[in-house]
C-alpha atoms as a PDB file:
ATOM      1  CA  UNK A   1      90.925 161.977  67.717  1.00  0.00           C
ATOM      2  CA  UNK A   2      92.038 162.077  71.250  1.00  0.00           C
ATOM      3  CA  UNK A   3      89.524 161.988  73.901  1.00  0.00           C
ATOM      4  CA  UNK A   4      88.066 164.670  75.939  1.00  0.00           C
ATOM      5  CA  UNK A   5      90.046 165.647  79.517  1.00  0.00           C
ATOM      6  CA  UNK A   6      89.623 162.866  81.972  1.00  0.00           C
ATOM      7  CA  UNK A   7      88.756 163.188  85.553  1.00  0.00           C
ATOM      8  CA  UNK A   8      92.393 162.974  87.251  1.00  0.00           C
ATOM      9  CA  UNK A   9      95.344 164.728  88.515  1.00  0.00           C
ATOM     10  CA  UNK A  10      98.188 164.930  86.245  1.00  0.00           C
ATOM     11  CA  UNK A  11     100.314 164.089  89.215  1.00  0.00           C
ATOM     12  CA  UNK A  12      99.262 160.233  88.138  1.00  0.00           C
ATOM     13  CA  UNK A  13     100.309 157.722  86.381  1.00  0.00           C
ATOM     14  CA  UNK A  14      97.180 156.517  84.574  1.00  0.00           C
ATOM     15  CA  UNK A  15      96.556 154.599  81.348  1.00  0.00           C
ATOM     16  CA  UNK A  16      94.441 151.416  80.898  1.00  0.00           C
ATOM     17  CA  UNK A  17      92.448 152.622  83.999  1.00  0.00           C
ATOM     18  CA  UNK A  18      88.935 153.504  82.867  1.00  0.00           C
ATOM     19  CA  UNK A  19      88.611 157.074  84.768  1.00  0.00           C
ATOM     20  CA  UNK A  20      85.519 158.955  84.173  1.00  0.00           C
ATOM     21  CA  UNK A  21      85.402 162.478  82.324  1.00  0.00           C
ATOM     22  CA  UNK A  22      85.899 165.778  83.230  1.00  0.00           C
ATOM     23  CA  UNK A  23      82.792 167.107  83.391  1.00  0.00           C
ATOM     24  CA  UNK A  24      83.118 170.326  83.810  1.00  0.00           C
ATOM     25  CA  UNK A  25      85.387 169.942  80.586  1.00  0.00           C
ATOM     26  CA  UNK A  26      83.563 167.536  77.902  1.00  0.00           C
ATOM     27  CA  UNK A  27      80.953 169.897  76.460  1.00  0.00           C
ATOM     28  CA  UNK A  28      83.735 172.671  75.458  1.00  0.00           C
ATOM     29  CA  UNK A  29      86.097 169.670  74.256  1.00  0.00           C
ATOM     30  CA  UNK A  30      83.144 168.200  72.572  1.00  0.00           C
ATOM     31  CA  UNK A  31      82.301 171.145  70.673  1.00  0.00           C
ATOM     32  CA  UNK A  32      85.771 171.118  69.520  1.00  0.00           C
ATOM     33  CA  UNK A  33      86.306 167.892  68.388  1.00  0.00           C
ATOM     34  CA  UNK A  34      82.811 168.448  66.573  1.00  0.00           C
ATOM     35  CA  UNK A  35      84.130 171.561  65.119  1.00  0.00           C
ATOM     36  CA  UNK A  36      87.351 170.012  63.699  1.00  0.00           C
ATOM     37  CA  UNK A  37      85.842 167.224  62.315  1.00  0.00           C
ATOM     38  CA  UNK A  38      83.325 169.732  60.344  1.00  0.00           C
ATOM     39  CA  UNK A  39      86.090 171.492  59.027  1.00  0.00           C
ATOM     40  CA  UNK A  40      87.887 168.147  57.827  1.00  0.00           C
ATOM     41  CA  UNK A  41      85.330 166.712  56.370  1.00  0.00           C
ATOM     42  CA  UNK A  42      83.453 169.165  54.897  1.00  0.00           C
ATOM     43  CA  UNK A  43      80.368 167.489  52.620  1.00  0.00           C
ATOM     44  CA  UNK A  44      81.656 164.142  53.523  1.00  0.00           C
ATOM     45  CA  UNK A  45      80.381 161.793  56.358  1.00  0.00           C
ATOM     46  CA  UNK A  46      82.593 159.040  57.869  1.00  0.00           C
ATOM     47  CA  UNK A  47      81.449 155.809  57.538  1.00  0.00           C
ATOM     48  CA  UNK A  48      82.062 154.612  60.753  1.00  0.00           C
ATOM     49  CA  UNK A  49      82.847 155.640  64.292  1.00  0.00           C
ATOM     50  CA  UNK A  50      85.729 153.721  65.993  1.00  0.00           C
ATOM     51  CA  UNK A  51      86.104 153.921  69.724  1.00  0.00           C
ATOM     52  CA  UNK A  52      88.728 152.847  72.695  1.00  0.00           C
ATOM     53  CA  UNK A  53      86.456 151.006  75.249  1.00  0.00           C
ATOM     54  CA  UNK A  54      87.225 153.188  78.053  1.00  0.00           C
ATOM     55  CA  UNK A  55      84.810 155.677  78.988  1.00  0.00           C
ATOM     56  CA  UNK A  56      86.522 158.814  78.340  1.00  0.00           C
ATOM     57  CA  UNK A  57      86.894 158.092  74.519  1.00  0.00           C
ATOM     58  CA  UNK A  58      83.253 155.667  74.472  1.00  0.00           C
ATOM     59  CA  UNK A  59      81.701 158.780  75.767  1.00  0.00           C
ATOM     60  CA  UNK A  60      82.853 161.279  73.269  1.00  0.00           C
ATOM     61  CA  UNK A  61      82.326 158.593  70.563  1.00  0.00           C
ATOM     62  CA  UNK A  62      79.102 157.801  71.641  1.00  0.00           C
ATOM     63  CA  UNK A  63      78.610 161.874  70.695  1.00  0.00           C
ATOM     64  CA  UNK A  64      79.799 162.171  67.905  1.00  0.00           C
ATOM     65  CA  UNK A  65      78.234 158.756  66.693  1.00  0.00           C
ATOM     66  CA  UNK A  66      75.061 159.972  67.000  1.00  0.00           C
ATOM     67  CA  UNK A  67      76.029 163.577  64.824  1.00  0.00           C
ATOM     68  CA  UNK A  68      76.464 161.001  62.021  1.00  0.00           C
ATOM     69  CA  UNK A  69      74.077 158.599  62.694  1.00  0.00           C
ATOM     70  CA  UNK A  70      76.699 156.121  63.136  1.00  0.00           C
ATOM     71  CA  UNK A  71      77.026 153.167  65.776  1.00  0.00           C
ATOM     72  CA  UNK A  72      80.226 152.991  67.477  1.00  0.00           C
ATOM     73  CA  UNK A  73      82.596 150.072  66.471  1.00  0.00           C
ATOM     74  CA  UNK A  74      84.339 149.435  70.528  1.00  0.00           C
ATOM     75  CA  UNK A  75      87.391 147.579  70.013  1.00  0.00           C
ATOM     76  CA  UNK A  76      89.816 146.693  72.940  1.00  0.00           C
ATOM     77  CA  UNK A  77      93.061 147.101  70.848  1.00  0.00           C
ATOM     78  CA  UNK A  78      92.591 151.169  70.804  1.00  0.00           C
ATOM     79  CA  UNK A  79      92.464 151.574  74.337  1.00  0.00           C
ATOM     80  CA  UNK A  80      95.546 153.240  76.277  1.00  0.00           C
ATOM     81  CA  UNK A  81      98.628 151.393  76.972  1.00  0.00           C
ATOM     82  CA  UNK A  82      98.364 149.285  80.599  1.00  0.00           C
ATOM     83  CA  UNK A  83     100.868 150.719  82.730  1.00  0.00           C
ATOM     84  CA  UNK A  84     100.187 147.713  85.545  1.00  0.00           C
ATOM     85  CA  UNK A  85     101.466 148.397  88.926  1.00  0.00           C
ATOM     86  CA  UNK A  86     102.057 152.040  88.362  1.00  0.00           C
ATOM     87  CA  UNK A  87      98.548 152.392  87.080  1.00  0.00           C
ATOM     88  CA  UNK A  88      97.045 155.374  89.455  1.00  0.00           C
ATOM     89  CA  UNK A  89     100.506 155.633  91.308  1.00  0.00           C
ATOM     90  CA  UNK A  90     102.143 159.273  91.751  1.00  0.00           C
ATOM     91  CA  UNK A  91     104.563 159.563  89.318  1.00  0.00           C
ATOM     92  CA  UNK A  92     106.673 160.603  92.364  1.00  0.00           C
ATOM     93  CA  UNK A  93     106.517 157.087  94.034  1.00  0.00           C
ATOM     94  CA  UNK A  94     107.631 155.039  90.911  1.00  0.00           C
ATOM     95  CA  UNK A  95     111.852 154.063  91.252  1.00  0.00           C
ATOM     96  CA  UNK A  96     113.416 156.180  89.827  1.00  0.00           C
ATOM     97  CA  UNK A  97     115.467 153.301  88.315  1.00  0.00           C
ATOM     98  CA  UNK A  98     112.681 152.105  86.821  1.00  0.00           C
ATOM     99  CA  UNK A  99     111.735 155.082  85.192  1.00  0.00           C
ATOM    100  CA  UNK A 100     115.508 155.645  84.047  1.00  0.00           C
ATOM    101  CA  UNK A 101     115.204 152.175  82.496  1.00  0.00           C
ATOM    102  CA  UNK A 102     111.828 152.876  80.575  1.00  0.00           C
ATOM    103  CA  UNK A 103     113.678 156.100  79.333  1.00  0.00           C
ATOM    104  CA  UNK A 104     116.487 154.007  77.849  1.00  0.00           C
ATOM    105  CA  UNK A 105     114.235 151.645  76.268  1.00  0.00           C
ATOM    106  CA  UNK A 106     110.734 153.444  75.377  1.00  0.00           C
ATOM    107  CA  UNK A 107     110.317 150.762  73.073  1.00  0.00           C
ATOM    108  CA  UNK A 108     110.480 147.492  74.676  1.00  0.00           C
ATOM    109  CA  UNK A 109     110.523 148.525  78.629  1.00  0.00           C
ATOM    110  CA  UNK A 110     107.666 146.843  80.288  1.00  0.00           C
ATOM    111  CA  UNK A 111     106.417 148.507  83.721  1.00  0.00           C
ATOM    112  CA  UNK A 112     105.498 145.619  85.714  1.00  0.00           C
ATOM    113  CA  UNK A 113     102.350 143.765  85.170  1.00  0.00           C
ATOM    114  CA  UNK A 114     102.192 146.499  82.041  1.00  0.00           C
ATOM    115  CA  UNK A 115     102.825 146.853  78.625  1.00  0.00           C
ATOM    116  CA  UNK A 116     105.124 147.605  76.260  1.00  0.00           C
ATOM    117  CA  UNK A 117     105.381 150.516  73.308  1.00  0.00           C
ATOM    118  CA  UNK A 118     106.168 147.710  70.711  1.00  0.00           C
ATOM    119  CA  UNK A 119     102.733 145.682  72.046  1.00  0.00           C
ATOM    120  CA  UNK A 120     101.170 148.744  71.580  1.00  0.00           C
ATOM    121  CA  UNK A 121     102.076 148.713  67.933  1.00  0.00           C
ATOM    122  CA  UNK A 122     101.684 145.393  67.671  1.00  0.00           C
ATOM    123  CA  UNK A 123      97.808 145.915  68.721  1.00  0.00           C
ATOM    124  CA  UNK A 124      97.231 148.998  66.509  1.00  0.00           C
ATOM    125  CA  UNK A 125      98.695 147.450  63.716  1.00  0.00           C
ATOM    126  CA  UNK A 126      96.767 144.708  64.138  1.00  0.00           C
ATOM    127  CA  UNK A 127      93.291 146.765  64.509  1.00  0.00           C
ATOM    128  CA  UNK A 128      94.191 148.576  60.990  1.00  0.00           C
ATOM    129  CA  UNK A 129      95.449 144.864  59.418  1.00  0.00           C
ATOM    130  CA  UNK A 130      91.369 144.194  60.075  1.00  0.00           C
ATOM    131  CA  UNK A 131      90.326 147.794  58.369  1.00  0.00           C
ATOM    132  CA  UNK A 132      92.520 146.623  55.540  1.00  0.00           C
ATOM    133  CA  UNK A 133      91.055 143.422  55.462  1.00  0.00           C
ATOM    134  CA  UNK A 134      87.189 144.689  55.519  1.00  0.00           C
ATOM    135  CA  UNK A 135      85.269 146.114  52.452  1.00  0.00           C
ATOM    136  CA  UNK A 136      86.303 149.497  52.796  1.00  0.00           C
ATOM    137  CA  UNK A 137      86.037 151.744  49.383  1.00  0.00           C
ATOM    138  CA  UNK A 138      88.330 153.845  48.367  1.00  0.00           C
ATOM    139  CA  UNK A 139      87.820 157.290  49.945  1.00  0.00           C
ATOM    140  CA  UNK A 140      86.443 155.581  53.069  1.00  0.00           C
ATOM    141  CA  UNK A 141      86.722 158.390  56.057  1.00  0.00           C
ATOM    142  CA  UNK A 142      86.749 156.185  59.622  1.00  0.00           C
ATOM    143  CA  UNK A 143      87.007 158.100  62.721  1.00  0.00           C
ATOM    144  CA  UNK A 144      88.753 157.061  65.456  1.00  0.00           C
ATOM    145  CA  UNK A 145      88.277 158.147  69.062  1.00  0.00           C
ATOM    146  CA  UNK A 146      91.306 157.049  71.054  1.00  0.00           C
ATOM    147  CA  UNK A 147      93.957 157.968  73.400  1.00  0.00           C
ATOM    148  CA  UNK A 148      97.496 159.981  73.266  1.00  0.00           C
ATOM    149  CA  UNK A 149     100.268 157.361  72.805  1.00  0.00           C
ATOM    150  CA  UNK A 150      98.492 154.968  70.452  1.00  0.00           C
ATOM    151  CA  UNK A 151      97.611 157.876  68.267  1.00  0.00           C
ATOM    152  CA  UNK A 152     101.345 158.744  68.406  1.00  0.00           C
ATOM    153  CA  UNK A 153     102.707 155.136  68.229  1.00  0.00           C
ATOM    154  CA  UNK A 154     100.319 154.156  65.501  1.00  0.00           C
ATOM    155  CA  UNK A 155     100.760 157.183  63.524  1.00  0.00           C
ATOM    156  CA  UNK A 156     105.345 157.018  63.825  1.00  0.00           C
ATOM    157  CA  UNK A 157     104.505 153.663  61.936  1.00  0.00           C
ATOM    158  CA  UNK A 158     102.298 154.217  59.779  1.00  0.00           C
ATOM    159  CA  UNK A 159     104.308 156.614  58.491  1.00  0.00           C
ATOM    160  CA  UNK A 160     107.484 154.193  58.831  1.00  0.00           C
ATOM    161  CA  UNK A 161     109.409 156.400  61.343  1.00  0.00           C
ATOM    162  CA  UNK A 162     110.858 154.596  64.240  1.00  0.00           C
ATOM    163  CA  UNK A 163     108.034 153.893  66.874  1.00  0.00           C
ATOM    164  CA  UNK A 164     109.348 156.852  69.043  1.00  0.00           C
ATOM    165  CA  UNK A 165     109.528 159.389  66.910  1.00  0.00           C
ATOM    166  CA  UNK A 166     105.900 161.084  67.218  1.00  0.00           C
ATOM    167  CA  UNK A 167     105.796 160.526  71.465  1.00  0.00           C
ATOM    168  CA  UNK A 168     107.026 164.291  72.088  1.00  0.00           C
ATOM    169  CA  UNK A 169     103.714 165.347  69.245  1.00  0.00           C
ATOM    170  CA  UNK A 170     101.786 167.338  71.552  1.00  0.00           C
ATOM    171  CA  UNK A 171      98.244 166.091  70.782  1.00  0.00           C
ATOM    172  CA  UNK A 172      95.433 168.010  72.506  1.00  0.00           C
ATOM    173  CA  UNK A 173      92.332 166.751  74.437  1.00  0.00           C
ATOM    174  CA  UNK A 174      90.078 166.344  71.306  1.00  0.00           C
ATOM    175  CA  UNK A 175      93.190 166.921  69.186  1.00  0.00           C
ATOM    176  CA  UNK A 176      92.688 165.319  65.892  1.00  0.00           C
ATOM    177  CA  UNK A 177      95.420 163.321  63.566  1.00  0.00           C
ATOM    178  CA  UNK A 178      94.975 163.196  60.117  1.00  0.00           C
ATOM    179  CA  UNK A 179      95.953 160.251  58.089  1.00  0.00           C
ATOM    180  CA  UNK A 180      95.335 159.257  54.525  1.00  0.00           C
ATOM    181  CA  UNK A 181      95.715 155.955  52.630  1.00  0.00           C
ATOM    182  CA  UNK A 182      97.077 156.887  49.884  1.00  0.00           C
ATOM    183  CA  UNK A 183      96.344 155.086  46.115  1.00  0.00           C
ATOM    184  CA  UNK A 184      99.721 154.139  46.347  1.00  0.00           C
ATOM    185  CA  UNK A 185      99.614 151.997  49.865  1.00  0.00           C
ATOM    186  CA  UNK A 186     101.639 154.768  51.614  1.00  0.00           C
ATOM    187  CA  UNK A 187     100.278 156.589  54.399  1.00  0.00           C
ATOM    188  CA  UNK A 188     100.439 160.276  54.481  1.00  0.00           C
ATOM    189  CA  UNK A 189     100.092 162.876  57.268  1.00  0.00           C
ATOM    190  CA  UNK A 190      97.427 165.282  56.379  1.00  0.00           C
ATOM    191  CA  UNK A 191      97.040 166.892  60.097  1.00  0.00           C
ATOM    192  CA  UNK A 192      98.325 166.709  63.219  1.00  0.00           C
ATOM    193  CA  UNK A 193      96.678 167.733  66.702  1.00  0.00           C
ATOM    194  CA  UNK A 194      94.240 169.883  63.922  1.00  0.00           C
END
């Protein structure tokens, strides 16, 4: 699930940056994301609550945790991509041959100090490696409470499409993507921004 609204103009460029919450937006998102994952799971309870260490998806986990009885699992690897110096820049003040050059190479383009799409990936995939790897049953629901392009990034490979393939998705604030583990090892999109 993507987290609620945070508190920032859209006229930034923000990712890692741990910006606080809308307030005057989190109970209305927070009732949604509580309503979708009702009608998703229906009699069945996740096992476990994932969450981005930044506050605007800790927060929201920390909510829904508690709906379940769940503790939150905080792992650093589903937090937003680091933009580095253009973190909390105008998206007006960033060269415009830089951005031209992150255009032609979404992939492996590096703003400086920042990160890449593919280390992204690389992260993401390696979070899920340690789901694989843990003594999860089959039927297993873990939610997730994360940020726009990992959700995206993670969710073009899981689903073996090339890594840009999902970053035009629109994915709501509180937006949830649905994605199943299949008996067969494949992954399979079940919803998207539901």
């Amino acid at each position: 699930m993507r987290h609620p609204p945070p508190d920032v103009s859209p006229a930034l460029c923000y990712g890692r940056t741990d910006l606080a919450l809308d307030r005057t937006r989190f109970d209305a998102t927070l009732a949604s994301m509580r309503s979708r994952l009702a009608s998703l799971l229906g009699v069945r309870a996740p096992v476990v609550l994932h969450s981005s260490p930044l506050q605007r998806a800790r927060h929201a986990a920390d909510a829904l945790a508690l709906t379940f009885g769940l503790p939150v699992r905080e792992d650093a690897r589903l937090a937003e991509m680091d933009f580095g110096a253009w973190e909390m820049q105008p998206w007006d003040d960033i060269a415009r041959h830089d951005l031209d050059a992150w255009a032609r190479d979404v992939a492996g383009f590096r703003p400086p100090g920042g990160e890449s799409a593919r280390d992204v990936v690389l992260r993401m995939d390696a979070w899920m490696r340690t789901l694989g790897d843990a003594a999860c049953a089959p039927g297993d629901v873990h939610v997730v409470v994360a940020h726009a392009g990992p959700i995206r990034l993670h969710t073009a490979t899981a689903l073996g499409l090339p890594m840009t393939a999902c970053l035009s998705w629109t994915l709501d604030f509180g937006g949830l993507c649905h994605l199943r583990l299949a008996d067969d090892g494949q992954v399979r999109l079940v919803r998207w921004n539901g």
